[in-house]
N, C-alpha and C. Protein backbone atom coordinates (compact mmCIF):
# COMPACT_ATOMS: atom_id res chain seq x y z
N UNK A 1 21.78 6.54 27.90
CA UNK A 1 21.29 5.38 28.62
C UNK A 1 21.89 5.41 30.03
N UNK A 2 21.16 4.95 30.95
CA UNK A 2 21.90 4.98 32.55
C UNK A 2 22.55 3.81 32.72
N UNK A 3 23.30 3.83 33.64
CA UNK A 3 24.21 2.88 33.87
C UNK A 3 23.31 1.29 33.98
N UNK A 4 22.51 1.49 35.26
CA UNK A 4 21.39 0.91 35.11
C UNK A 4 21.22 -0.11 33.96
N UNK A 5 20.27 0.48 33.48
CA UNK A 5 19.46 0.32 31.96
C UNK A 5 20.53 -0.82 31.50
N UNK A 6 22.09 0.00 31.03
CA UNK A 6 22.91 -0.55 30.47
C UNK A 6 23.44 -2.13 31.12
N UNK A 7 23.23 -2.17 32.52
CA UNK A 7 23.80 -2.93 33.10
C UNK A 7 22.97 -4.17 32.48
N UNK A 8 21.53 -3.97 32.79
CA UNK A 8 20.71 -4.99 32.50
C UNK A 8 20.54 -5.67 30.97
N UNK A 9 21.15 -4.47 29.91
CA UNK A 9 21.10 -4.70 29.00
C UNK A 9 22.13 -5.70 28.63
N UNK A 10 23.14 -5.53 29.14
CA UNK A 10 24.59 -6.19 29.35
C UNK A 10 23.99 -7.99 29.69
N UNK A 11 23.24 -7.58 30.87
CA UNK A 11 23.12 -9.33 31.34
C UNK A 11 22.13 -9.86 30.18
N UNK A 12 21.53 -9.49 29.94
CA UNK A 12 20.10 -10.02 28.93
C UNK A 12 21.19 -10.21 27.65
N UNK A 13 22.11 -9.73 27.25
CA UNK A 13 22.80 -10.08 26.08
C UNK A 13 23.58 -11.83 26.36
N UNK A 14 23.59 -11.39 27.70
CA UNK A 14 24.18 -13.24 28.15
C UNK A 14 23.63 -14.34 27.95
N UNK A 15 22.08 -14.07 27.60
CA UNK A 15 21.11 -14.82 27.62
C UNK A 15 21.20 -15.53 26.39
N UNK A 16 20.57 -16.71 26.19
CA UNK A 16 20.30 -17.47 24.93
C UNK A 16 19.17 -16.38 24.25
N UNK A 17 18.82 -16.73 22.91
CA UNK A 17 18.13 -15.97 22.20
C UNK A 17 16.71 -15.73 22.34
N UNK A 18 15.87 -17.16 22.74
CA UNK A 18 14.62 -17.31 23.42
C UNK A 18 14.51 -16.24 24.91
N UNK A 19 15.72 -16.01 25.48
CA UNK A 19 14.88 -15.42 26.62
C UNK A 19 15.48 -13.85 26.46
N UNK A 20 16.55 -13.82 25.99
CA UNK A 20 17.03 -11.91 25.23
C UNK A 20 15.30 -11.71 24.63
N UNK A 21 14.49 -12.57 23.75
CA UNK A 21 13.47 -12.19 22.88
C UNK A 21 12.10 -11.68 24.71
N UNK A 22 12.14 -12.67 25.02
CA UNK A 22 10.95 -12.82 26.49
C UNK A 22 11.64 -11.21 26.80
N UNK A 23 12.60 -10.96 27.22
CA UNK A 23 13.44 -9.85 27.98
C UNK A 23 12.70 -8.53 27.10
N UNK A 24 13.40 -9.10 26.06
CA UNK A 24 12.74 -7.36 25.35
C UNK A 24 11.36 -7.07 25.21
N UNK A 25 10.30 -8.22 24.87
CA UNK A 25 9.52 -8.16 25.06
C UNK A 25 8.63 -7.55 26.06
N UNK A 26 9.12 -7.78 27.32
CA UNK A 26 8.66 -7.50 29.30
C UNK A 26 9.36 -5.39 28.67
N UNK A 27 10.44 -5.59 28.24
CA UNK A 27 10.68 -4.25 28.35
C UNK A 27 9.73 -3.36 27.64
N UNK A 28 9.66 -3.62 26.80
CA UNK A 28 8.28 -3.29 25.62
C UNK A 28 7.10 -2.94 25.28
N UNK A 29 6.57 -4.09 26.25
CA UNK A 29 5.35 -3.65 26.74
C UNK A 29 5.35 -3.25 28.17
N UNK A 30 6.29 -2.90 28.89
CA UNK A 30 6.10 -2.05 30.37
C UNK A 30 6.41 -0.69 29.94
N UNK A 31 7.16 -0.31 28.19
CA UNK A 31 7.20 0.96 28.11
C UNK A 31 5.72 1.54 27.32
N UNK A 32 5.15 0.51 27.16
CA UNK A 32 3.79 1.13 26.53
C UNK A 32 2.41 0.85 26.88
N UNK A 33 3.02 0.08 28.55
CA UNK A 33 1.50 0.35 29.74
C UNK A 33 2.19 1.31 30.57
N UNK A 34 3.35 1.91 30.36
CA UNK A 34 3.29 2.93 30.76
C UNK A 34 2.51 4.74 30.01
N UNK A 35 3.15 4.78 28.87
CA UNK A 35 2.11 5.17 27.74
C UNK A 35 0.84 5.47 27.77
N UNK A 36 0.48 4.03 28.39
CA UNK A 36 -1.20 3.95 28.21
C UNK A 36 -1.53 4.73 29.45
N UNK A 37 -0.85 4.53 30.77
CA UNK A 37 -1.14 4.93 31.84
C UNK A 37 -1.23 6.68 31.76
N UNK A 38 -0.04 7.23 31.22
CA UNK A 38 0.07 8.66 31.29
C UNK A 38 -1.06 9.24 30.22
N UNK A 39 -1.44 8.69 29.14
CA UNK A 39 -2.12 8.64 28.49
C UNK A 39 -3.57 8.92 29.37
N UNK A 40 -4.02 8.06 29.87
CA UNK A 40 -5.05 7.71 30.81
C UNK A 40 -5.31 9.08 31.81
N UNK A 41 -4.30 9.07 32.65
CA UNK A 41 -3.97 10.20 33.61
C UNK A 41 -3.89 11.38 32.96
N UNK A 42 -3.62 12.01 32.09
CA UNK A 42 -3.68 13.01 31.29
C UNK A 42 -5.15 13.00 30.78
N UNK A 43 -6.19 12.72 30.60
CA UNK A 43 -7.23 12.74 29.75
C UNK A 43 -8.00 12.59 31.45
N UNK A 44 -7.61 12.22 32.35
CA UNK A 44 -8.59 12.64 33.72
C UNK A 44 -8.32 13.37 34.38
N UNK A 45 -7.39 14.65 33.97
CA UNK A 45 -7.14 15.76 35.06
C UNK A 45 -8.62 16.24 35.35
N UNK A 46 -9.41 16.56 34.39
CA UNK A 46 -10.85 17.59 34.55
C UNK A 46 -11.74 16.77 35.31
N UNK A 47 -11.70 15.69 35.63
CA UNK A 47 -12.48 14.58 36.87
C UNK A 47 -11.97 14.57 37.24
N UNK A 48 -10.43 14.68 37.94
CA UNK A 48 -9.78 14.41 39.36
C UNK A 48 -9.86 15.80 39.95
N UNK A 49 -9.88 16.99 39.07
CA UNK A 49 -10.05 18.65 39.39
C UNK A 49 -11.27 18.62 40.37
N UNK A 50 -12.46 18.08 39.48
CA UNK A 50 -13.70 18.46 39.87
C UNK A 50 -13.84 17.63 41.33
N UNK A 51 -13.50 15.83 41.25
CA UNK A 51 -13.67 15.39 42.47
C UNK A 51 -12.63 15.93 44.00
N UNK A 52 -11.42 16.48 43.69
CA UNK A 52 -10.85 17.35 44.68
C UNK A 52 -11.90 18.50 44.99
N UNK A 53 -12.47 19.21 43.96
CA UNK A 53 -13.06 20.55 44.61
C UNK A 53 -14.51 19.84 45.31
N UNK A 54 -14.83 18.72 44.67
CA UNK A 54 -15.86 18.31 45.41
C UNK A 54 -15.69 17.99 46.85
N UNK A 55 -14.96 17.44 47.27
CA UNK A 55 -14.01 16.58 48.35
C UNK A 55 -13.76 18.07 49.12
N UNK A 56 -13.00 19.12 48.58
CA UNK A 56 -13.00 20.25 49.69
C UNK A 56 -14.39 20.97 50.11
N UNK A 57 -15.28 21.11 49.51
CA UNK A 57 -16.37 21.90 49.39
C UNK A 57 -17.44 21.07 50.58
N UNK A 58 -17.22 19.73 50.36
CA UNK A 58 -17.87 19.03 51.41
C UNK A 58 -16.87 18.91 53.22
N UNK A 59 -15.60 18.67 52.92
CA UNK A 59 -14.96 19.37 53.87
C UNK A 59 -15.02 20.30 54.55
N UNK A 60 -15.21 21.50 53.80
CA UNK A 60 -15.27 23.06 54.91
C UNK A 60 -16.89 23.04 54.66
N UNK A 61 -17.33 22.64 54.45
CA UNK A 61 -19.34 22.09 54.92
C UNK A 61 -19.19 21.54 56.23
N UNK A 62 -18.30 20.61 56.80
CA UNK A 62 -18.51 20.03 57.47
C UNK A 62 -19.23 19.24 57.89
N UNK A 63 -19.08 18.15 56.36
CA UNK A 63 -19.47 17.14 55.58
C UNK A 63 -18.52 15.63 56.04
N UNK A 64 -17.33 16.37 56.25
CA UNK A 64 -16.14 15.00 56.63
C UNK A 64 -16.01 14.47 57.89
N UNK A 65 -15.60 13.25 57.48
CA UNK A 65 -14.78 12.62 59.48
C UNK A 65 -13.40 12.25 59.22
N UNK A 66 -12.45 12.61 60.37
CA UNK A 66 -11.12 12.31 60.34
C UNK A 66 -11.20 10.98 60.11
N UNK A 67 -9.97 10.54 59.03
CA UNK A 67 -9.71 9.00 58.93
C UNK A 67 -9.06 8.98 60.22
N UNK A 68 -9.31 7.55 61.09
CA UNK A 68 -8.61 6.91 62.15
C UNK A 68 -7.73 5.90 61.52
N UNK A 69 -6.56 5.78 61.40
CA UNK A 69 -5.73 4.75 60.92
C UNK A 69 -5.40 4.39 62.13
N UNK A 70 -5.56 2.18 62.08
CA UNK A 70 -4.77 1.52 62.92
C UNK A 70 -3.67 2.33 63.31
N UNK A 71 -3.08 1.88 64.70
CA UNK A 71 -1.73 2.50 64.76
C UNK A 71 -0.94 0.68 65.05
C-alpha cells in the first residue's frame, strides 16, 4: 500500500461509521469505473487503429487544415 493510500486510510478510520461506510463506498466504485473504463478502452483499440489511419491517410491527401488555437 503507498503511503498515500495509507494516509487516507488512517483519516477515514477517524470517521464515525456512517461516513468510513460513504468513504469505502466512493473508493469502490472509483475502483470499478475504473475497470469499466480500461475495460472499454481495451475492446476499442481496432476503432481508434482504424480512425488514426483514417485521420493520416486524409492528412497526406491533403484533406486537413492546421488547428489555429486562441493564443
Amino acid at each position: 500500500m503507498t503511503k498515500l493510500l495509507d494516509k487516507a486510510i488512517a483519516a477515514a478510520r477517524k470517521l464515525p461509521p456512517e461516513e468510513q461506510d460513504c468513504v469505502g463506498a466512493i473508493i469502490l466504485e472509483e475502483i470499478a469505473d475504473e475497470a469499466r473504463w480500461a475495460e472499454k478502452f481495451a475492446e476499442s483499440q481496432d476503432v481508434l487503429e482504424n480512425l488514426a489511419e483514417e485521420a493520416l491517410a486524409e492528412h497526406e491527401a491533403g484533406q486537413t487544415t492546421p488547428l489555429e488555437l486562441p493564443r
